[in-house]
PDB file of N, CA and C in Angstrom:
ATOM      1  N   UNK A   1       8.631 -14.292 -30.031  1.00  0.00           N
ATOM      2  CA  UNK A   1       7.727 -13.863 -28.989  1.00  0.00           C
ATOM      3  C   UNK A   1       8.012 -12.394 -28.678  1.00  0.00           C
ATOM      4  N   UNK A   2       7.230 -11.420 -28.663  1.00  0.00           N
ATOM      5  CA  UNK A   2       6.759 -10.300 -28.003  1.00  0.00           C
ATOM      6  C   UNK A   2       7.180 -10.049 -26.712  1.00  0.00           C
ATOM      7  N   UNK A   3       7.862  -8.631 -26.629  1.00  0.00           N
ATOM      8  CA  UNK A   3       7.795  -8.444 -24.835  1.00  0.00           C
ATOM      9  C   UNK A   3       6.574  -7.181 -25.315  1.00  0.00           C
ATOM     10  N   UNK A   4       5.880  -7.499 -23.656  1.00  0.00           N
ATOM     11  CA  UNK A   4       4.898  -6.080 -23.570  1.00  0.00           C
ATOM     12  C   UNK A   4       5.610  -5.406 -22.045  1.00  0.00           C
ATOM     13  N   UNK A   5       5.494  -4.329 -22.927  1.00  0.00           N
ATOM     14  CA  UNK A   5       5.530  -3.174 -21.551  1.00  0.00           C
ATOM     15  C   UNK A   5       4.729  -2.843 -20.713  1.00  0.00           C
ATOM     16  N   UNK A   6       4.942  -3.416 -19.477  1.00  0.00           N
ATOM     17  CA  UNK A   6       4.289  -3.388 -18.100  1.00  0.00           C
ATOM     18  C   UNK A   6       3.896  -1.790 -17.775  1.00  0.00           C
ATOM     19  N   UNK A   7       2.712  -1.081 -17.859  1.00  0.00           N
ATOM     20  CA  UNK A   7       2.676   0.066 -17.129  1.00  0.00           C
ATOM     21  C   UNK A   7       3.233   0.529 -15.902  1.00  0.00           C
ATOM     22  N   UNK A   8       3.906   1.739 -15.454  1.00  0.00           N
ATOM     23  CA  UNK A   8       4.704   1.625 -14.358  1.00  0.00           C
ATOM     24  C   UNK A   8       3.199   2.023 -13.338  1.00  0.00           C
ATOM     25  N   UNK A   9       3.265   1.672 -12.294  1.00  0.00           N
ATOM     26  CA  UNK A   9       2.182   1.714 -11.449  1.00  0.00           C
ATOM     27  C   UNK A   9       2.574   2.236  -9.623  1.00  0.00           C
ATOM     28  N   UNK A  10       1.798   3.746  -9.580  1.00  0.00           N
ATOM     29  CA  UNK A  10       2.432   4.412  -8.643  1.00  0.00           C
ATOM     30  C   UNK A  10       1.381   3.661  -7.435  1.00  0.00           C
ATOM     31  N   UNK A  11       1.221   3.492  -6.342  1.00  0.00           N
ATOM     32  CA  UNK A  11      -0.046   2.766  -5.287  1.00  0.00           C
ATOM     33  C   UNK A  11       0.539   3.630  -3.758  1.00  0.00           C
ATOM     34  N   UNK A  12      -0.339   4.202  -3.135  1.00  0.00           N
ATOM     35  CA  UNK A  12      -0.534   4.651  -1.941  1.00  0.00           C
ATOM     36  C   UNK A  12      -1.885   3.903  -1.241  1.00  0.00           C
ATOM     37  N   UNK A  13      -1.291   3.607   0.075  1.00  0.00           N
ATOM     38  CA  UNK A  13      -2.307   3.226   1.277  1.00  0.00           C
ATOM     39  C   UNK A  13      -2.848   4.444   1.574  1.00  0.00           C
ATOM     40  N   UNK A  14      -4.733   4.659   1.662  1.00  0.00           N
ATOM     41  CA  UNK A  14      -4.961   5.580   1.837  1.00  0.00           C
ATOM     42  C   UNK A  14      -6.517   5.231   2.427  1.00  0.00           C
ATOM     43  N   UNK A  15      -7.273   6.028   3.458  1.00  0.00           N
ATOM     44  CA  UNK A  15      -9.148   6.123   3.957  1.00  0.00           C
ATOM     45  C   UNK A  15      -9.643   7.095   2.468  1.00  0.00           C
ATOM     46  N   UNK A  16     -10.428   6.799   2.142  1.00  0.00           N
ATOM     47  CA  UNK A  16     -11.196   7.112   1.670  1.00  0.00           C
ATOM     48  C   UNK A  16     -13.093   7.121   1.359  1.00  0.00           C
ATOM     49  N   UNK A  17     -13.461   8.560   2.192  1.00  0.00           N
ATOM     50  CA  UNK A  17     -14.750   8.229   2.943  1.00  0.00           C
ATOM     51  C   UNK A  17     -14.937   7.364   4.420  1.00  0.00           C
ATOM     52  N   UNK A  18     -13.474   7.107   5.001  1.00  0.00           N
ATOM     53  CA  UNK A  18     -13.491   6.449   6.043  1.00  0.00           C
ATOM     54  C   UNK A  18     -12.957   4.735   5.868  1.00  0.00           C
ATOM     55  N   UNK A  19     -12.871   4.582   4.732  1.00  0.00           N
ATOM     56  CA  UNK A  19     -13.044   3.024   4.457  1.00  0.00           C
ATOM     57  C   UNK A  19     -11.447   2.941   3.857  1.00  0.00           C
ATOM     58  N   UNK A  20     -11.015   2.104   4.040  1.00  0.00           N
ATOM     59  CA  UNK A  20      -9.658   1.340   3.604  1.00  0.00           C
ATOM     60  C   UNK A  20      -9.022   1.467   1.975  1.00  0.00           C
ATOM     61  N   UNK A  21      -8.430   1.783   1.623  1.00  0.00           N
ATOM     62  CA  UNK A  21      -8.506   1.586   0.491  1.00  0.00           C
ATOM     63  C   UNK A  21      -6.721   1.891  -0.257  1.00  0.00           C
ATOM     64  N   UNK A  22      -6.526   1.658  -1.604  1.00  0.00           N
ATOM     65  CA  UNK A  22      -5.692   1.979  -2.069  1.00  0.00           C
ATOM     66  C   UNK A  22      -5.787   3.288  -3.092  1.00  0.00           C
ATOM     67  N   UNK A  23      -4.563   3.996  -3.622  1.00  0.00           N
ATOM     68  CA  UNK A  23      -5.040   5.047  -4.591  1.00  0.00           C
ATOM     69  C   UNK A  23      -3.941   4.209  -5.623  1.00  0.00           C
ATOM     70  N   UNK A  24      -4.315   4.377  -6.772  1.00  0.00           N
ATOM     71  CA  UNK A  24      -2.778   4.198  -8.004  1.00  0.00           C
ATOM     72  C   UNK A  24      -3.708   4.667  -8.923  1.00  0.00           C
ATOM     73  N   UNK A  25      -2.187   5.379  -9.327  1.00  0.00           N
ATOM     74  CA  UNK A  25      -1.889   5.944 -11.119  1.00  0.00           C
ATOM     75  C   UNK A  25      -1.330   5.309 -11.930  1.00  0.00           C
ATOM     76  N   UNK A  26      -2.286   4.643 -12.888  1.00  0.00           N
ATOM     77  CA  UNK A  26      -1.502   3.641 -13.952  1.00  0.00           C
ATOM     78  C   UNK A  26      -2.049   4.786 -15.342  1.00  0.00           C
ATOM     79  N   UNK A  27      -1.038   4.558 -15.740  1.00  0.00           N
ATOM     80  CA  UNK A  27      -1.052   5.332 -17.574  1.00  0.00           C
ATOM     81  C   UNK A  27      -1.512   7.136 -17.308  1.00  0.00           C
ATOM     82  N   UNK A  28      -1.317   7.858 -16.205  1.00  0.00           N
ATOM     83  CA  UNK A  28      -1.962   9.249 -15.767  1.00  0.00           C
ATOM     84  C   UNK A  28      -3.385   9.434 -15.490  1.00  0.00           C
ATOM     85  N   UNK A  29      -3.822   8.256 -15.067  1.00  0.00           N
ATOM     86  CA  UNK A  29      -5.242   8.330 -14.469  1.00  0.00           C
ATOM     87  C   UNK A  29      -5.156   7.522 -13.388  1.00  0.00           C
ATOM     88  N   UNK A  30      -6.309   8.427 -12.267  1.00  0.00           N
ATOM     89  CA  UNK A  30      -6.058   7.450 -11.162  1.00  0.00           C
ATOM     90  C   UNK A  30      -7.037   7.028 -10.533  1.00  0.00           C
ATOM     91  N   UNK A  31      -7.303   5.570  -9.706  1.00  0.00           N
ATOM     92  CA  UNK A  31      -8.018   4.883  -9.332  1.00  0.00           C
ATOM     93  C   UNK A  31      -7.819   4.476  -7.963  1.00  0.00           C
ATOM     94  N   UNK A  32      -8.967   4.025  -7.314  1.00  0.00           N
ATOM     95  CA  UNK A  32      -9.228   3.790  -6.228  1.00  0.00           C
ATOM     96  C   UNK A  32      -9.736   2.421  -5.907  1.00  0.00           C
ATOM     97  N   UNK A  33      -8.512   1.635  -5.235  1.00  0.00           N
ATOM     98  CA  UNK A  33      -9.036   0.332  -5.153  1.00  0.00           C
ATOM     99  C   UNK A  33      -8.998   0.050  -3.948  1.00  0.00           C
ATOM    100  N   UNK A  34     -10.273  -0.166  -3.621  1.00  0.00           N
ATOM    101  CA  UNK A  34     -11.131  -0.537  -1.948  1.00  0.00           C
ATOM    102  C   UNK A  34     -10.867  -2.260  -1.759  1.00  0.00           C
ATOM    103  N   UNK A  35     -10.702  -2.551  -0.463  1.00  0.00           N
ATOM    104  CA  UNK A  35     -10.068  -3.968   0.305  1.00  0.00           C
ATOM    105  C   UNK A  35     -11.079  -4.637  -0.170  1.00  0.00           C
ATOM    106  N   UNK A  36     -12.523  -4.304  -0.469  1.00  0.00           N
ATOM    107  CA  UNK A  36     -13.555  -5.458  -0.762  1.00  0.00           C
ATOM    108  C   UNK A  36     -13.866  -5.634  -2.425  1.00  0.00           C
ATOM    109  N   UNK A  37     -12.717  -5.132  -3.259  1.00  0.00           N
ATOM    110  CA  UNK A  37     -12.556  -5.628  -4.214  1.00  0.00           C
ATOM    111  C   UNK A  37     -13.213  -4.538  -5.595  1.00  0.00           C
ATOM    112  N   UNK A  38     -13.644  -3.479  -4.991  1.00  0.00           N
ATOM    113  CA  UNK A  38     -14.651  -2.667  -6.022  1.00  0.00           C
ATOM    114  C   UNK A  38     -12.907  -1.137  -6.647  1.00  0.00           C
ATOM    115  N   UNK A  39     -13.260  -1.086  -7.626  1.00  0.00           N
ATOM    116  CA  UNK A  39     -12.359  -0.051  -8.466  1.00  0.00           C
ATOM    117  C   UNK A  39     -12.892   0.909  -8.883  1.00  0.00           C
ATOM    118  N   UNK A  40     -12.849   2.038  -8.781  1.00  0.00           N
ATOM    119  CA  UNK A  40     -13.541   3.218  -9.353  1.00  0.00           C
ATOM    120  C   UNK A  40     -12.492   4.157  -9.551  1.00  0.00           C
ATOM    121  N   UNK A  41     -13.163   5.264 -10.589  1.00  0.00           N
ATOM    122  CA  UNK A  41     -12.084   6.492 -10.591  1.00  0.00           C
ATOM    123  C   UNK A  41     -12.220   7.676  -9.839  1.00  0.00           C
ATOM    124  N   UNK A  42     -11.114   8.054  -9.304  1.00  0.00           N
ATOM    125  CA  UNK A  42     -10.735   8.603  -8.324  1.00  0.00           C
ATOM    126  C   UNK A  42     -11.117  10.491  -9.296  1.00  0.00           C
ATOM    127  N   UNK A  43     -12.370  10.656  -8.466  1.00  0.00           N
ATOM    128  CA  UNK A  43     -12.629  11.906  -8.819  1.00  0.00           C
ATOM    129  C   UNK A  43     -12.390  13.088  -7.938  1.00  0.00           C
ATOM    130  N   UNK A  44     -12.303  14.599  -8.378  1.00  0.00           N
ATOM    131  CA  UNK A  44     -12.072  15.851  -7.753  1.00  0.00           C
ATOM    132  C   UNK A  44     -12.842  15.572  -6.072  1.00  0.00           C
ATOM    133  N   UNK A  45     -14.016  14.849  -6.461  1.00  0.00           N
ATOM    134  CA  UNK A  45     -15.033  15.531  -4.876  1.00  0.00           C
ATOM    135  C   UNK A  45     -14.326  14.451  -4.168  1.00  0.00           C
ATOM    136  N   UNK A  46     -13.593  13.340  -4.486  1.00  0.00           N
ATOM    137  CA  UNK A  46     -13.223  12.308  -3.008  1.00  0.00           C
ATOM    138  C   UNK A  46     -11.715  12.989  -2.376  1.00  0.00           C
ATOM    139  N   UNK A  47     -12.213  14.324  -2.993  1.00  0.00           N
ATOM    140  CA  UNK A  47     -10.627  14.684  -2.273  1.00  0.00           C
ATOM    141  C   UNK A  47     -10.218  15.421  -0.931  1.00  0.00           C
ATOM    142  N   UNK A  48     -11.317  15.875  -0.891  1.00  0.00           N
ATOM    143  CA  UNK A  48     -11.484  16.051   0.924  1.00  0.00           C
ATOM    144  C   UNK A  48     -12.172  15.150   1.814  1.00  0.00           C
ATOM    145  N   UNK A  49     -11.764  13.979   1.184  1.00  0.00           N
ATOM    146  CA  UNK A  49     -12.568  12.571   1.988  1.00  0.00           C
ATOM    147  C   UNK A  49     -11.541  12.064   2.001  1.00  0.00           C
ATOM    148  N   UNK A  50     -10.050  12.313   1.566  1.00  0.00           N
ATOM    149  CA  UNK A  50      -9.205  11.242   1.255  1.00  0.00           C
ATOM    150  C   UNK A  50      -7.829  11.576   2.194  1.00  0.00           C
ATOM    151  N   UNK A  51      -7.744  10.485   2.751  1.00  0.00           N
ATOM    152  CA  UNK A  51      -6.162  10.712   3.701  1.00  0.00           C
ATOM    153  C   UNK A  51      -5.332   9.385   3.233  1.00  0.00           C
ATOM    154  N   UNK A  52      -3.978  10.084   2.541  1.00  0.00           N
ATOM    155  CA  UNK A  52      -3.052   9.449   1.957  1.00  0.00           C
ATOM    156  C   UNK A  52      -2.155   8.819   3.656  1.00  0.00           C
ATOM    157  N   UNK A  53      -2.135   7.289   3.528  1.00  0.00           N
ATOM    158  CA  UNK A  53      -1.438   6.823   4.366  1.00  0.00           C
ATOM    159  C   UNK A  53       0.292   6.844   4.453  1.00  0.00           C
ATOM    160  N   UNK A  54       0.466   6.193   3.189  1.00  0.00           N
ATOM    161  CA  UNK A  54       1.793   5.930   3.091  1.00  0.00           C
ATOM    162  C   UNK A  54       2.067   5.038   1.432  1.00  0.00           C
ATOM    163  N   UNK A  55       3.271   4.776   1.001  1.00  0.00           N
ATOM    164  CA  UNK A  55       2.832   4.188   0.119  1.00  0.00           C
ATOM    165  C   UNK A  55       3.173   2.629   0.370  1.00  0.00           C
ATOM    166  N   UNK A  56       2.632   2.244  -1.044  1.00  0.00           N
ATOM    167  CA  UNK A  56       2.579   0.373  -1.131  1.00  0.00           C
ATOM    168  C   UNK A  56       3.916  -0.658  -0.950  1.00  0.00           C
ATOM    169  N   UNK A  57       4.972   0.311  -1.915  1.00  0.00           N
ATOM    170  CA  UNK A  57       5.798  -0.554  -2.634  1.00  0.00           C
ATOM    171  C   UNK A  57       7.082  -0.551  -0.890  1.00  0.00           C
ATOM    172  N   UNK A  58       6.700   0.689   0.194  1.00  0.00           N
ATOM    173  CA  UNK A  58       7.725   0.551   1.145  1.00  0.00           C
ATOM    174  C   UNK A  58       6.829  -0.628   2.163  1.00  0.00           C
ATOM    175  N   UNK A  59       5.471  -0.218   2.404  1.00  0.00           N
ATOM    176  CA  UNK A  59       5.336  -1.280   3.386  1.00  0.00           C
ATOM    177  C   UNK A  59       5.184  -3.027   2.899  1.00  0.00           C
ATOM    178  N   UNK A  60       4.418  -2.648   1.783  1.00  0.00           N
ATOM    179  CA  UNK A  60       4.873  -4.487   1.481  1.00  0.00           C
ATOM    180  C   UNK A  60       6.146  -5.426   1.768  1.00  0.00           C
ATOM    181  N   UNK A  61       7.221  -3.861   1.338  1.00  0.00           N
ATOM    182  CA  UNK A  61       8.561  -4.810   1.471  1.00  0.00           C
ATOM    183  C   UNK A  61       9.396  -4.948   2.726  1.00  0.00           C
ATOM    184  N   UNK A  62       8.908  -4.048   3.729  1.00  0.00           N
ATOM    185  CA  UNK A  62       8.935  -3.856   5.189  1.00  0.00           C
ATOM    186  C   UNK A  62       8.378  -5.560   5.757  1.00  0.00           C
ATOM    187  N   UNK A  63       6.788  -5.632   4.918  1.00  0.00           N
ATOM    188  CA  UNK A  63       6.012  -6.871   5.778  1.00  0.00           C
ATOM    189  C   UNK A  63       6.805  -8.237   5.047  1.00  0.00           C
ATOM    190  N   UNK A  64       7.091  -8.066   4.171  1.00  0.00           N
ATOM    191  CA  UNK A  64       7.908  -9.270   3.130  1.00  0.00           C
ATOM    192  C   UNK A  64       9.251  -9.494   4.240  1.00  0.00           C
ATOM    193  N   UNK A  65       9.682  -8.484   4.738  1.00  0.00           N
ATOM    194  CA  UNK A  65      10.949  -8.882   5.314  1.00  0.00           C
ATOM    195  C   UNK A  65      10.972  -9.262   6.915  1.00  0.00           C
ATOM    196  N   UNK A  66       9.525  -8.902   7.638  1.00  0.00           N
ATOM    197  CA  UNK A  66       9.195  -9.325   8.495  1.00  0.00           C
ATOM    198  C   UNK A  66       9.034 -10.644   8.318  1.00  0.00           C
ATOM    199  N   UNK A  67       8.201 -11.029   7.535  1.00  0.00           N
ATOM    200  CA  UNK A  67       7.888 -12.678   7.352  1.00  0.00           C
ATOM    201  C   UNK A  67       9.000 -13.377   6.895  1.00  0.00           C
ATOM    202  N   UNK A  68      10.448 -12.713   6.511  1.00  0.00           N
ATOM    203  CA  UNK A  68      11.476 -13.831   6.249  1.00  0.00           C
ATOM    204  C   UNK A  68      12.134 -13.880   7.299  1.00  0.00           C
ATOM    205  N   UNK A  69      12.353 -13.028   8.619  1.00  0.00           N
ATOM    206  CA  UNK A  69      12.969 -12.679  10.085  1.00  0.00           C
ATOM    207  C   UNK A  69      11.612 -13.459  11.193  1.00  0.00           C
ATOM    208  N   UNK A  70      10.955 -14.325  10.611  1.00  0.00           N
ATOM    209  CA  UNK A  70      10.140 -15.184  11.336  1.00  0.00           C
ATOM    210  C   UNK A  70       8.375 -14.336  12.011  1.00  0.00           C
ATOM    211  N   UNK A  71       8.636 -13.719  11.835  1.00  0.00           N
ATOM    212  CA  UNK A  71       6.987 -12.632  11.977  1.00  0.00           C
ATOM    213  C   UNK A  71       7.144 -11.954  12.819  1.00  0.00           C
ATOM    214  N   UNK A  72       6.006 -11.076  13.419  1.00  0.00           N
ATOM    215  CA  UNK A  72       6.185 -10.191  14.632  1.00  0.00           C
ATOM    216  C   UNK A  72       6.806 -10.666  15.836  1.00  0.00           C
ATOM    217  N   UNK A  73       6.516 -11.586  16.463  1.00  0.00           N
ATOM    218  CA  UNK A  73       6.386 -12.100  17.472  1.00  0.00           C
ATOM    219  C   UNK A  73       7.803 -12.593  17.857  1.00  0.00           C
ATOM    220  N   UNK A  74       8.459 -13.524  16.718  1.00  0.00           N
ATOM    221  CA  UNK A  74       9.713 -13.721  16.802  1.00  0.00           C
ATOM    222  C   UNK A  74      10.924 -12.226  16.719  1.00  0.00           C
ATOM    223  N   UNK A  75      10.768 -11.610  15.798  1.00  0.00           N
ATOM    224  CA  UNK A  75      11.344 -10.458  16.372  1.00  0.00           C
ATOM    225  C   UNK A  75      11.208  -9.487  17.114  1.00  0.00           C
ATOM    226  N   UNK A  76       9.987  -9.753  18.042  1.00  0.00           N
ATOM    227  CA  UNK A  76      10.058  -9.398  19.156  1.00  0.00           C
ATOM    228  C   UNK A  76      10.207  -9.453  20.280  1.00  0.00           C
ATOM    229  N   UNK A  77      10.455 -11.102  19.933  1.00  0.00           N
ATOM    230  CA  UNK A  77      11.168 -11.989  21.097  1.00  0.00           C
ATOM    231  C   UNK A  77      12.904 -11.583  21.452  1.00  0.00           C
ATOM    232  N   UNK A  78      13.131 -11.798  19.544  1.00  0.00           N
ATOM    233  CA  UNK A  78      14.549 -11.657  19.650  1.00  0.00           C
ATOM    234  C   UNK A  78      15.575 -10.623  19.705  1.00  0.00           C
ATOM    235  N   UNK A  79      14.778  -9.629  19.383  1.00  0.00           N
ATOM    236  CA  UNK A  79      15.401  -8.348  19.298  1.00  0.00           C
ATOM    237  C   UNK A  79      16.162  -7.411  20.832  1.00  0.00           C
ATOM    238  N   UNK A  80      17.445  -7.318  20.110  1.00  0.00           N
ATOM    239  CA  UNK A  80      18.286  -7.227  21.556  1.00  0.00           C
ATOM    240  C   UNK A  80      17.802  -5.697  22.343  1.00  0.00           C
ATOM    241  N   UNK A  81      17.769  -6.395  23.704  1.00  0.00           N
ATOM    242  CA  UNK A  81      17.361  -5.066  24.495  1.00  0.00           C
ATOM    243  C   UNK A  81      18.609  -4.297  25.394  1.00  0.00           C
ATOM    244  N   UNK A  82      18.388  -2.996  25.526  1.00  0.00           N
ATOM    245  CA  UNK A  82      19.313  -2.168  25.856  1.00  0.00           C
ATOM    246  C   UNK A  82      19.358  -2.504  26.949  1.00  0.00           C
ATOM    247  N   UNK A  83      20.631  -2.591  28.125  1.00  0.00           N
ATOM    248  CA  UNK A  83      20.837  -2.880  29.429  1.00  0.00           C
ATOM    249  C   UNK A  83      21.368  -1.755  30.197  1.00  0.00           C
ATOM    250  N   UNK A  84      20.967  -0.860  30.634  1.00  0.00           N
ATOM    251  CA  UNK A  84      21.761   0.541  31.261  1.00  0.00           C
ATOM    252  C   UNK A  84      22.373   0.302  32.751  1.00  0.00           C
TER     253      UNK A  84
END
């Protein structure tokens, strides 16, 4: 059996035109993938339409570790408060 090499895949949270969306560079081209499922390539003119949020790979693993510390709510129940 074959291994295949996974493209490394860069992803930023980003508005684009106002609307939600992701940016990634897979193989040195880059694309734009919108929350309602549509992909297009990310051309010169969406670039003063475009505000880079943050990227993918820190907040996923931020929200991944929220949901193993019981969700918002619980660590915000539990989280110790300062007493002066």
């Amino acid at each position: 059996m074959k291994t295949v090499a996974q493209p490394h895949v860069e992803a930023k949270f980003c508005t684009v035109y106002d609307e939600p969306a992701r940016i990634a560079k897979v193989h040195g081209a880059y694309y734009v993938l919108y929350d309602d499922g549509r992909i297009e390539d990310f051309v010169i003119e969406m670039a003063p339409f475009t505000v880079v949020l943050g990227d993918v790979q820190t907040a996923e693993v931020q929200a991944m570790w929220d949901r193993i510390n019981g969700g918002a709510a619980r660590i915000a129940c539990d989280r110790r408060q300062a007493v002066s």
